[in-house]
N, C-alpha and C. Protein backbone atom coordinates (compact mmCIF):
# COMPACT_ATOMS: atom_id res chain seq x y z
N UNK A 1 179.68 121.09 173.65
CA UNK A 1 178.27 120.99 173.24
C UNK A 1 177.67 119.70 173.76
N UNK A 2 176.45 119.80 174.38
CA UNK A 2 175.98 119.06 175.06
C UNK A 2 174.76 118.07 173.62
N UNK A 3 174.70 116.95 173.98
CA UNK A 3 173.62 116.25 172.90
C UNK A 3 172.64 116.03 173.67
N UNK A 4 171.41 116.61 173.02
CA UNK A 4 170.24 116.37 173.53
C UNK A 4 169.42 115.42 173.21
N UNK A 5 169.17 114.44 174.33
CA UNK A 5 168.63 113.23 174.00
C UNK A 5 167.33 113.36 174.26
N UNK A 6 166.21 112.92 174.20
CA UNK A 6 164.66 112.49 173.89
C UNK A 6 164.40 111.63 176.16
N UNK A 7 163.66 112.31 176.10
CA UNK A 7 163.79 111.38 177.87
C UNK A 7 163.12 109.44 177.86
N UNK A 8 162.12 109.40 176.65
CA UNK A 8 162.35 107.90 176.35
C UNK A 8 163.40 107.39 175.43
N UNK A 9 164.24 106.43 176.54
CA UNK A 9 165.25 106.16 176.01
C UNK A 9 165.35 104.63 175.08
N UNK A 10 163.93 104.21 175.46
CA UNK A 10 163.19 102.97 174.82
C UNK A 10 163.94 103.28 173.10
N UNK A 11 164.44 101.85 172.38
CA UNK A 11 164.90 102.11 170.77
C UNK A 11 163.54 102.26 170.51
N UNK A 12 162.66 101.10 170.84
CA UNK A 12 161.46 101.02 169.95
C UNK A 12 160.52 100.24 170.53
N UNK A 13 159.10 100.87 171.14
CA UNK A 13 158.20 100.23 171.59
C UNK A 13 157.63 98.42 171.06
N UNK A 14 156.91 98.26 171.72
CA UNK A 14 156.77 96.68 171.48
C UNK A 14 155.64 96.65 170.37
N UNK A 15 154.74 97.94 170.76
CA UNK A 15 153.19 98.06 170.17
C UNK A 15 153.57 98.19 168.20
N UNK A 16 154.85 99.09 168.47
CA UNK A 16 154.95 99.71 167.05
C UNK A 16 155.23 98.52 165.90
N UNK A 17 155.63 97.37 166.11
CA UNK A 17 155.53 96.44 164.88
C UNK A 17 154.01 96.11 164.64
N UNK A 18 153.32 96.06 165.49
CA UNK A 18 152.58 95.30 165.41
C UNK A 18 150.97 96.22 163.88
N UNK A 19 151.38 97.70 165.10
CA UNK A 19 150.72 98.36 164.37
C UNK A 19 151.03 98.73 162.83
N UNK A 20 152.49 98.58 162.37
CA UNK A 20 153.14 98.64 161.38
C UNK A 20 152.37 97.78 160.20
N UNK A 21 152.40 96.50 161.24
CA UNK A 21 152.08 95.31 160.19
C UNK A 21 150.58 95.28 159.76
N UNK A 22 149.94 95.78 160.87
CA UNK A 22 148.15 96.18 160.90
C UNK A 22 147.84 97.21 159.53
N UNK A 23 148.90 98.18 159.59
CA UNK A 23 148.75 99.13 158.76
C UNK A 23 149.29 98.57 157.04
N UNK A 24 150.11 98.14 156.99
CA UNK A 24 150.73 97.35 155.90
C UNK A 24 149.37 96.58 155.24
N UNK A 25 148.98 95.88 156.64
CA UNK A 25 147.59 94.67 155.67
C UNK A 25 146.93 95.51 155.32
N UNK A 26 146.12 96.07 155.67
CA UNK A 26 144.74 97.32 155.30
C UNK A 26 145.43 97.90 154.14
N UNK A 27 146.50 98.04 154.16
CA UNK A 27 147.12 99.17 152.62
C UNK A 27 146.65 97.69 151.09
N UNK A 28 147.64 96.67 152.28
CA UNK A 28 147.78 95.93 150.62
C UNK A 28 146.48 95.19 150.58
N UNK A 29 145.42 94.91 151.24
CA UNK A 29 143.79 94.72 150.76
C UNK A 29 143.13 95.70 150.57
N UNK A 30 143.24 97.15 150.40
CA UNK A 30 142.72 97.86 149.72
C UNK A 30 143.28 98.01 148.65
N UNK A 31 144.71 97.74 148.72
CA UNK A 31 145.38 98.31 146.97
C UNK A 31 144.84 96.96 145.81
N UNK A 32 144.42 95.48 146.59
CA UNK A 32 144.67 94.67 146.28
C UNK A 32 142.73 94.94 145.48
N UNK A 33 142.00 95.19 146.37
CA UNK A 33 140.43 94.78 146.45
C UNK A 33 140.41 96.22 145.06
N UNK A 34 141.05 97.25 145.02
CA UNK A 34 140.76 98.32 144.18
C UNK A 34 141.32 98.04 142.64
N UNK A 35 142.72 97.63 142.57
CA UNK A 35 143.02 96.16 141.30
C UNK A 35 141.80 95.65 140.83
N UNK A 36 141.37 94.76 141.65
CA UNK A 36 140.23 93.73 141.40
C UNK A 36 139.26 94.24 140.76
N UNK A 37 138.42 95.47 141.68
CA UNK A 37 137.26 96.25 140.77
C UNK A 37 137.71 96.89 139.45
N UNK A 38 138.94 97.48 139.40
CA UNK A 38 139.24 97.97 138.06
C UNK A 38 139.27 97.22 136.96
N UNK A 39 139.93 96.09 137.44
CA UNK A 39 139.62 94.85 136.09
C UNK A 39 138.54 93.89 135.89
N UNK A 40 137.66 93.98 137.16
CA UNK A 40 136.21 93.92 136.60
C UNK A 40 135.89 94.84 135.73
N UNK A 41 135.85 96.37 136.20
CA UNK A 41 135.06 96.82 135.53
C UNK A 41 135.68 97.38 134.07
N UNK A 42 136.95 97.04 133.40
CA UNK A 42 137.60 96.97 132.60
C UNK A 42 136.91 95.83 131.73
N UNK A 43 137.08 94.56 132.61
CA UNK A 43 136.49 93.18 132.24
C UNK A 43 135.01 93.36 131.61
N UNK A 44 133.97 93.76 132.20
CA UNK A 44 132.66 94.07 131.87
C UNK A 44 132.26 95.20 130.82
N UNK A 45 133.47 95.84 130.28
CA UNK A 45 133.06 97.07 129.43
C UNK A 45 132.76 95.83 128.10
């Protein structure tokens, strides 16, 4: 049985941390900024 490999043999592009980490920030300042309004508006009731 033959193993079939993928024809990029690259482990892991150069671009993909970067975008990882791009994606990571935007998650945790929205999870962070949506916190915030809830306990304002928790705060203000």
């Amino acid at each position: 049985m033959q193993s079939v490999r993928p024809e990029n043999a690259d482990p892991i592009p150069l671009r993909q941390p970067q975008q990882g980490i791009g994606t990571m920030m935007i998650r945790f300042i929205g999870i962070l900024a949506a916190a915030t309004i809830v306990l304002v508006l928790i705060w203000n009731r």
